[in-house]
C-alpha atoms as a PDB file:
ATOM      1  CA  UNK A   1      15.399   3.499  -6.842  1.00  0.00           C
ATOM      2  CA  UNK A   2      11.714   3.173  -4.974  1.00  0.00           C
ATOM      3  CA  UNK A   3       8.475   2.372  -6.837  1.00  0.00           C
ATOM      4  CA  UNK A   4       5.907   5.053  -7.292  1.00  0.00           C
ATOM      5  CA  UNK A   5       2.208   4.840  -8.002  1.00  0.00           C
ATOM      6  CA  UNK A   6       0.629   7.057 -11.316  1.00  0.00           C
ATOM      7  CA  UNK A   7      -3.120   6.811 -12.465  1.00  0.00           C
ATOM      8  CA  UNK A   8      -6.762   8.171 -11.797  1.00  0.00           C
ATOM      9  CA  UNK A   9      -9.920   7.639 -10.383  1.00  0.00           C
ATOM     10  CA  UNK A  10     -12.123   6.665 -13.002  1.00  0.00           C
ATOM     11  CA  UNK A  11     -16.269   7.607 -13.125  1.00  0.00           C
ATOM     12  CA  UNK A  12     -19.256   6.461 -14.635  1.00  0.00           C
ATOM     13  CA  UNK A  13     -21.601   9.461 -14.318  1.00  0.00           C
ATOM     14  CA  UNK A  14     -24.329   8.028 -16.355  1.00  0.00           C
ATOM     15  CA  UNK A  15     -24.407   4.519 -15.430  1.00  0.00           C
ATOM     16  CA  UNK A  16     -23.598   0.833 -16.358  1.00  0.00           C
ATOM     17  CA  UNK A  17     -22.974   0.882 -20.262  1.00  0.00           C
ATOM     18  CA  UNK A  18     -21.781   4.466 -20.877  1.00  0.00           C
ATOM     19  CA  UNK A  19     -18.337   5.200 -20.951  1.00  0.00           C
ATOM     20  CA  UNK A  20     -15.903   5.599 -18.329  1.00  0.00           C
ATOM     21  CA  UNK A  21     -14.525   9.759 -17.596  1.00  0.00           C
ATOM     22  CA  UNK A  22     -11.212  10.540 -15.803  1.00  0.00           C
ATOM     23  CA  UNK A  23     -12.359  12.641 -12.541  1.00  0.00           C
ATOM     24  CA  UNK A  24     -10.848  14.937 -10.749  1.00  0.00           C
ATOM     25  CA  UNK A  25      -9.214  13.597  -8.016  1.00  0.00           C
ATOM     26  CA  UNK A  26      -5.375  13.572  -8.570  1.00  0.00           C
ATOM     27  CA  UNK A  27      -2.932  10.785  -7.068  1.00  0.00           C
ATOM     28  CA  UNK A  28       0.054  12.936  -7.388  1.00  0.00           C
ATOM     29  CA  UNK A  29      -0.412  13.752  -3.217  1.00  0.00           C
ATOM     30  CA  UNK A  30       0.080   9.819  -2.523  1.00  0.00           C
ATOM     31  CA  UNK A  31       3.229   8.737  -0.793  1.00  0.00           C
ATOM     32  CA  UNK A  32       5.600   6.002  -2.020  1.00  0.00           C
ATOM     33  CA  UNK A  33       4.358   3.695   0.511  1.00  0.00           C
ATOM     34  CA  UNK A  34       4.901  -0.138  -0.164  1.00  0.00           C
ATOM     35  CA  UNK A  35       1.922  -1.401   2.706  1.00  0.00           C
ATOM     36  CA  UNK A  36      -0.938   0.615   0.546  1.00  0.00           C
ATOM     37  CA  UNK A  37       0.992  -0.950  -2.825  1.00  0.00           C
ATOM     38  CA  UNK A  38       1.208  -4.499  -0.865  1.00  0.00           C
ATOM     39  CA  UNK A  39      -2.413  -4.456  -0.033  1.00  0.00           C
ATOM     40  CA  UNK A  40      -4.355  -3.091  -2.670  1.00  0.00           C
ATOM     41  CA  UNK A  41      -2.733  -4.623  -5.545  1.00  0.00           C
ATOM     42  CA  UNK A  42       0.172  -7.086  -4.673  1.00  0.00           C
ATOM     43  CA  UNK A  43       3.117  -5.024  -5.575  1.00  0.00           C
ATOM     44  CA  UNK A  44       6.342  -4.359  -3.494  1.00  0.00           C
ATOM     45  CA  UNK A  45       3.683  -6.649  -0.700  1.00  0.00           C
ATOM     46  CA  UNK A  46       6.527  -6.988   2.050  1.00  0.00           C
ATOM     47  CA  UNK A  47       3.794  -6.896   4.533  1.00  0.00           C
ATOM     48  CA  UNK A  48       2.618 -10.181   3.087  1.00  0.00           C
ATOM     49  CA  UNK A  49      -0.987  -8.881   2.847  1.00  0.00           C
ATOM     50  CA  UNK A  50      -3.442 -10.729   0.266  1.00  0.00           C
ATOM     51  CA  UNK A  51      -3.823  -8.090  -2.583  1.00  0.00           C
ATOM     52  CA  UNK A  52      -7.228  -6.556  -2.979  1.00  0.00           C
ATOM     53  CA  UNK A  53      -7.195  -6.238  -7.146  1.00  0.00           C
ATOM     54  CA  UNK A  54      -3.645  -7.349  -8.317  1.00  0.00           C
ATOM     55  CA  UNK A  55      -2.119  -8.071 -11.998  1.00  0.00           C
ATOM     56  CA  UNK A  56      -5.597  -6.808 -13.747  1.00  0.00           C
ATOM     57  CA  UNK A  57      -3.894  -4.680 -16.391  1.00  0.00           C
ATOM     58  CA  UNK A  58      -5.579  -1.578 -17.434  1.00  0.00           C
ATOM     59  CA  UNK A  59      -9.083  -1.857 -18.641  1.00  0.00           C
ATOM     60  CA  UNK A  60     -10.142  -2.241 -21.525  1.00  0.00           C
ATOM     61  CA  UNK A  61     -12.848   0.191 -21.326  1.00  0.00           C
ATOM     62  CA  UNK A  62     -10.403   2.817 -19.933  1.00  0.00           C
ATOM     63  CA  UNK A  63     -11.005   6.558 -20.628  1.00  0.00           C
ATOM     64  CA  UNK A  64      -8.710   8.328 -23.194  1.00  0.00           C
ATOM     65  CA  UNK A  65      -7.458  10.955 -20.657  1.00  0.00           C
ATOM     66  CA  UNK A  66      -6.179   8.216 -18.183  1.00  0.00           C
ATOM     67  CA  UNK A  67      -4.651   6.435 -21.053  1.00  0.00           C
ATOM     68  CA  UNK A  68      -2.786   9.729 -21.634  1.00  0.00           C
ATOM     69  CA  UNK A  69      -1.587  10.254 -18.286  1.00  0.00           C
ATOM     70  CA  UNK A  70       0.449   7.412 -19.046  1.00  0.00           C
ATOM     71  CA  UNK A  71       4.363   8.267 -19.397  1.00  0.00           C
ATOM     72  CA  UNK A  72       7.423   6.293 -18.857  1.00  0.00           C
ATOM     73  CA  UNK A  73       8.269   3.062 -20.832  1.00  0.00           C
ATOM     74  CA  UNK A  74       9.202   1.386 -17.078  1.00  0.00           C
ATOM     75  CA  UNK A  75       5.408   1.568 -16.275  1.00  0.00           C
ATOM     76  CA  UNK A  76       4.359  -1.869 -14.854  1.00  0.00           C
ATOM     77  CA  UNK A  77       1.774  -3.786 -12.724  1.00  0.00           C
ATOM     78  CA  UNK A  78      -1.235  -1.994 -14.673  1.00  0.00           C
ATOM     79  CA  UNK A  79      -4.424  -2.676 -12.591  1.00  0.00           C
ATOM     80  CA  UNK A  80      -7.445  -1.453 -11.167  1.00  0.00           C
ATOM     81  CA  UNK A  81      -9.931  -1.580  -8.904  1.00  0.00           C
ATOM     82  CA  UNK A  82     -13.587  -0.930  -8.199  1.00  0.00           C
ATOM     83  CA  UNK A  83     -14.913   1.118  -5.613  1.00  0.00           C
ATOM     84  CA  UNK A  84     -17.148  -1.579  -4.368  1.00  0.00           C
ATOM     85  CA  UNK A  85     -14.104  -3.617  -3.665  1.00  0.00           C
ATOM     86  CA  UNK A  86     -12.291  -0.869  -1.543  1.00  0.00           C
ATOM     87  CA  UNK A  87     -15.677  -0.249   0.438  1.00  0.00           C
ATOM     88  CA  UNK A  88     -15.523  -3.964   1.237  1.00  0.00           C
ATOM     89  CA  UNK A  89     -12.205  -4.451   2.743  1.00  0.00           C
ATOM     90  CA  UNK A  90     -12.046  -5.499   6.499  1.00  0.00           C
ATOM     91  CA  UNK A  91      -9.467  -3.543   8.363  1.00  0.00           C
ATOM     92  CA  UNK A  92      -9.534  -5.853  11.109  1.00  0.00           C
ATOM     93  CA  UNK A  93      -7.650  -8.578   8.850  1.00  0.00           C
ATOM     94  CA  UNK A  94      -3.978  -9.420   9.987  1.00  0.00           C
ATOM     95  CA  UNK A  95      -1.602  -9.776   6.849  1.00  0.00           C
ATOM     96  CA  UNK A  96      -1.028 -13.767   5.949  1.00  0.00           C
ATOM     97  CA  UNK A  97       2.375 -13.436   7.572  1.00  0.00           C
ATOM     98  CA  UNK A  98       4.900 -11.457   9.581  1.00  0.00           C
ATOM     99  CA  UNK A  99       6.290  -8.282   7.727  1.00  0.00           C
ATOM    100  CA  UNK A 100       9.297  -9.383   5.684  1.00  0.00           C
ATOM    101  CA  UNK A 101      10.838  -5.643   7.209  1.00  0.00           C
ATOM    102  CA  UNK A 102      11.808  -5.524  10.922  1.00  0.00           C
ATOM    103  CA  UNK A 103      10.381  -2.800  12.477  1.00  0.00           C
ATOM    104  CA  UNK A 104      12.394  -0.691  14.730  1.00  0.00           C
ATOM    105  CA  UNK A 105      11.669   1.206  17.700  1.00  0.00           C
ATOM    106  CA  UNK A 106      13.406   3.677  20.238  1.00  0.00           C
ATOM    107  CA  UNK A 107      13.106   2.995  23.689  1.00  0.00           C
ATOM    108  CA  UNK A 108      12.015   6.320  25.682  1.00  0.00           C
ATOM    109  CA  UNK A 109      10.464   6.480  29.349  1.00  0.00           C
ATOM    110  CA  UNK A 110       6.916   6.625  27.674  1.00  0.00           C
ATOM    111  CA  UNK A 111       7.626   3.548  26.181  1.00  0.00           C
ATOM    112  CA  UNK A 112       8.638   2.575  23.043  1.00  0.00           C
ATOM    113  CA  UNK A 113       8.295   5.212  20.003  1.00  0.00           C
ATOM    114  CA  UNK A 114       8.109   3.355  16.296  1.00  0.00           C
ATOM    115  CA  UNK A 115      11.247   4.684  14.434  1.00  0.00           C
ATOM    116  CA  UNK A 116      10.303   2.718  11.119  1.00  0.00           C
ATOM    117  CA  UNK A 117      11.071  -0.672   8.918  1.00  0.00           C
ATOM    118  CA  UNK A 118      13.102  -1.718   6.648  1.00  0.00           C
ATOM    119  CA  UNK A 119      14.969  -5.193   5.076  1.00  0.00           C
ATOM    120  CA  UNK A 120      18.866  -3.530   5.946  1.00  0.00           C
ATOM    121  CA  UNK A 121      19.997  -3.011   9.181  1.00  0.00           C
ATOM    122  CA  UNK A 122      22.860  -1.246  10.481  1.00  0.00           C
ATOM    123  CA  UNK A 123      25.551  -2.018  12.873  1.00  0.00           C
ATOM    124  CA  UNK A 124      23.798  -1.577  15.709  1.00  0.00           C
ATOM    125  CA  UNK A 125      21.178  -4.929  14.684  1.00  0.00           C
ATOM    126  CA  UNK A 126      23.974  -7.004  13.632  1.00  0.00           C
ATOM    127  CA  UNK A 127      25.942  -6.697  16.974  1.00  0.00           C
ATOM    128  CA  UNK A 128      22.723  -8.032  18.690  1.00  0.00           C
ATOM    129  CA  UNK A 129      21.365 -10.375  16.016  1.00  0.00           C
ATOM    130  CA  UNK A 130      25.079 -11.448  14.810  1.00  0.00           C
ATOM    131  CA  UNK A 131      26.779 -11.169  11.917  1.00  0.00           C
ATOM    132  CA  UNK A 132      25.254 -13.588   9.500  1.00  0.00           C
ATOM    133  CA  UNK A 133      21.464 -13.120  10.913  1.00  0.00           C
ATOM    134  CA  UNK A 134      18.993 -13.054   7.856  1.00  0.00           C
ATOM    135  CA  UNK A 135      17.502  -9.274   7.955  1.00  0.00           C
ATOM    136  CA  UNK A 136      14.368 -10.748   6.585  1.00  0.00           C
ATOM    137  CA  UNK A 137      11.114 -10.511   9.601  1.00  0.00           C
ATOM    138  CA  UNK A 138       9.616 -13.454   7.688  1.00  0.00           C
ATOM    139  CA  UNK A 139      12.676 -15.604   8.478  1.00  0.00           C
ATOM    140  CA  UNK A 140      11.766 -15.310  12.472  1.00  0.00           C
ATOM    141  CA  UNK A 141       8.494 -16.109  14.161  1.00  0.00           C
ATOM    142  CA  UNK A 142       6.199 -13.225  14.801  1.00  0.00           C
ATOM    143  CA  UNK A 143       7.020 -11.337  18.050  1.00  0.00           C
ATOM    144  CA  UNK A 144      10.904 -12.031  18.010  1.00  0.00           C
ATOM    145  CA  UNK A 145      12.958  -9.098  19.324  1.00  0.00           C
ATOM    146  CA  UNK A 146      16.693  -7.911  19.828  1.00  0.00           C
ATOM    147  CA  UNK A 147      17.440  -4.964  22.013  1.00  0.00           C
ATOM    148  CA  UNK A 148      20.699  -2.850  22.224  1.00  0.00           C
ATOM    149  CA  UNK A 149      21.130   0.634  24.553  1.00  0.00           C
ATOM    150  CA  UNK A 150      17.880   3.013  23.165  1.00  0.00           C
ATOM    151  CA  UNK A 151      16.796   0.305  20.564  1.00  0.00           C
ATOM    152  CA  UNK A 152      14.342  -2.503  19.964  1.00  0.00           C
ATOM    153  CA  UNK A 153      14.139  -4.293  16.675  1.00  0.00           C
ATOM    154  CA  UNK A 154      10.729  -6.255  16.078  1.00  0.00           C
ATOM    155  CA  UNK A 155       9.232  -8.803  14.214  1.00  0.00           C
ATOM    156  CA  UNK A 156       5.549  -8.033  13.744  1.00  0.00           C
ATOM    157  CA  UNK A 157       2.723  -8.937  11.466  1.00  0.00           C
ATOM    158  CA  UNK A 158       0.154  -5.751   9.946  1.00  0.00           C
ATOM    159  CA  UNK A 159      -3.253  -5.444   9.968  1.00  0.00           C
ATOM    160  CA  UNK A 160      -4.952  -3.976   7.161  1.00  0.00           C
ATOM    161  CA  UNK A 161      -5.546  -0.939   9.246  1.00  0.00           C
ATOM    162  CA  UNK A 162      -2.389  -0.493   9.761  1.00  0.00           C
ATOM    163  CA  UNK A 163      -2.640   1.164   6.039  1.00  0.00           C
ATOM    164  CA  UNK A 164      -4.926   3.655   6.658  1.00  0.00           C
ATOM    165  CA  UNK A 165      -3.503   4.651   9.733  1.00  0.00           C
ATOM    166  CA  UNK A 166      -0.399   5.948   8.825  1.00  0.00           C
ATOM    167  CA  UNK A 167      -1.371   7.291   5.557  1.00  0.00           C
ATOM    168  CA  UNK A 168      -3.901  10.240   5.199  1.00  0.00           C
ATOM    169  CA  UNK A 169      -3.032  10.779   1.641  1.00  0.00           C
ATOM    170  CA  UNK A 170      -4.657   7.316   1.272  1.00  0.00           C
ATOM    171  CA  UNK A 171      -7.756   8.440   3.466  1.00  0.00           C
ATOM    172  CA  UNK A 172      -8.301  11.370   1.461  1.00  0.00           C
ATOM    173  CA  UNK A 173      -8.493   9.124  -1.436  1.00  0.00           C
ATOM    174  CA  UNK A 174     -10.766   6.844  -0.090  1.00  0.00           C
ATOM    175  CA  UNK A 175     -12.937   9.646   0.517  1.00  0.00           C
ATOM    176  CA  UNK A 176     -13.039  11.506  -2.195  1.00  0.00           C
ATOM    177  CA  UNK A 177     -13.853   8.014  -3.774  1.00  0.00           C
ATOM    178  CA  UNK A 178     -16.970   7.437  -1.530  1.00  0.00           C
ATOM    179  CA  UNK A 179     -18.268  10.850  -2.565  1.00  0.00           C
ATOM    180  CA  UNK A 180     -18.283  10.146  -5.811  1.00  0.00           C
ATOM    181  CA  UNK A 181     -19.714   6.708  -5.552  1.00  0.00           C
ATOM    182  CA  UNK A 182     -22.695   8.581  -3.617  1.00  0.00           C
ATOM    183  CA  UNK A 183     -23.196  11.001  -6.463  1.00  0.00           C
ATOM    184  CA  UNK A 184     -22.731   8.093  -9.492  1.00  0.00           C
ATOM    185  CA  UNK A 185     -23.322   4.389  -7.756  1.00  0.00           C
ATOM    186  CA  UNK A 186     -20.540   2.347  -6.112  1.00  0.00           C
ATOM    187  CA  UNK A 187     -20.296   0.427  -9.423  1.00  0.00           C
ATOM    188  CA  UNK A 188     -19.156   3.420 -11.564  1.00  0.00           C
ATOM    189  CA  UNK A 189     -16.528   4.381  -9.569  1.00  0.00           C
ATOM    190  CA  UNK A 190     -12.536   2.634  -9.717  1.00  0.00           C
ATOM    191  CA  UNK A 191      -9.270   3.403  -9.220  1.00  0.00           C
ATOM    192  CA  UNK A 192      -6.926   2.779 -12.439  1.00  0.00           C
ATOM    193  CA  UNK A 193      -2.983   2.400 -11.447  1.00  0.00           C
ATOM    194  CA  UNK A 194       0.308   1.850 -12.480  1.00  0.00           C
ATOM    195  CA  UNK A 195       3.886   1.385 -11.248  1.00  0.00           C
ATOM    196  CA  UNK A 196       7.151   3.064 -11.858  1.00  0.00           C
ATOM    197  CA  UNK A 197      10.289   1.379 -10.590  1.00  0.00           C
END
């Protein structure tokens, strides 16, 4: 079972000192996707990026209609963040460490084409790597490889762009966010979440 992100954008449309309105900008379009997680608030961080906003717990200013979007007694790692901190963050700035997932590439005559990541390997990395290798990246220094017929198997740190890249869902977020922070002020403006595992 994966971890999935619930919550709301949050607005202040009259300013510092009134209260806080759900908006309407839905999450339910974002991806389970562990680097966006990782970054922005420390959970399932296998990237080994330092978390924007993590461990805040919800609010306690929160609106009533975010509280009630709230379902599932395995909700966990409540937190939020503020627009002004999301405007902030340098995409430029390599995670801490080397991805704790090994990424994995196919070889092709226009080079290699990024298959995907994970911590579990199949045969095909363990008859290169050996039997007992650790299938942890952050076990091996950055840039160590193992090849076998049409594969590649990498160990690479992220940047922070890296995020945003592959993840439009995320983008669309992040604008929809800036819109509103034109409209109300980049300090009434933040992003409540939660996590389902």
């Amino acid at each position: 079972m994966g971890t999935d992100i619930a919550g709301g954008v949050e607005i202040r449309p009259h300013g510092p000192g009134s209260p806080w309105l759900l908006a309407d900008v839905s999450l339910d379009a974002l991806p389970r996707h562990y680097d966006a997680f990782g970054l922005l608030f420390g959970v399932q961080n296998y990237a080994g990026f330092e978390p924007v906003a993590p461990g805040r717990g919800l609010p306690e200013d929160a609106s009533p209609d975010l509280l009630g979007l709230q379902l599932v007694d395995s909700e966990h790692g409540h937190t939020w963040v503020a627009w002004t901190q999301l405007a902030r963050i340098d995409w430029s700035v390599q995670a801490s460490r080397v991805d704790d997932r090994i990424h994995e590439y196919k070889l092709t005559s226009e080079g290699p084409r990024f298959v995907g990541k994970s911590g579990h390997h199949g045969r095909a990395w363990r008859a290169v790597a050996g039997e007992h290798a650790d299938p942890k990246g952050s076990s091996y220094p950055e840039g160590t490889e193992w090849r076998a017929d049409d594969r590649m198997w990498r160990v690479e740190r992220l940047l922070q762009g890296d995020v945003l890249r592959v993840d439009p869902q995320l983008r669309a977020l992040f604008d929809a966010m800036r819109n509103l922070a034109e409209r109300h002020g980049d300090n009434n403006v933040r992003l409540v979440v939660w996590f389902d595992s």
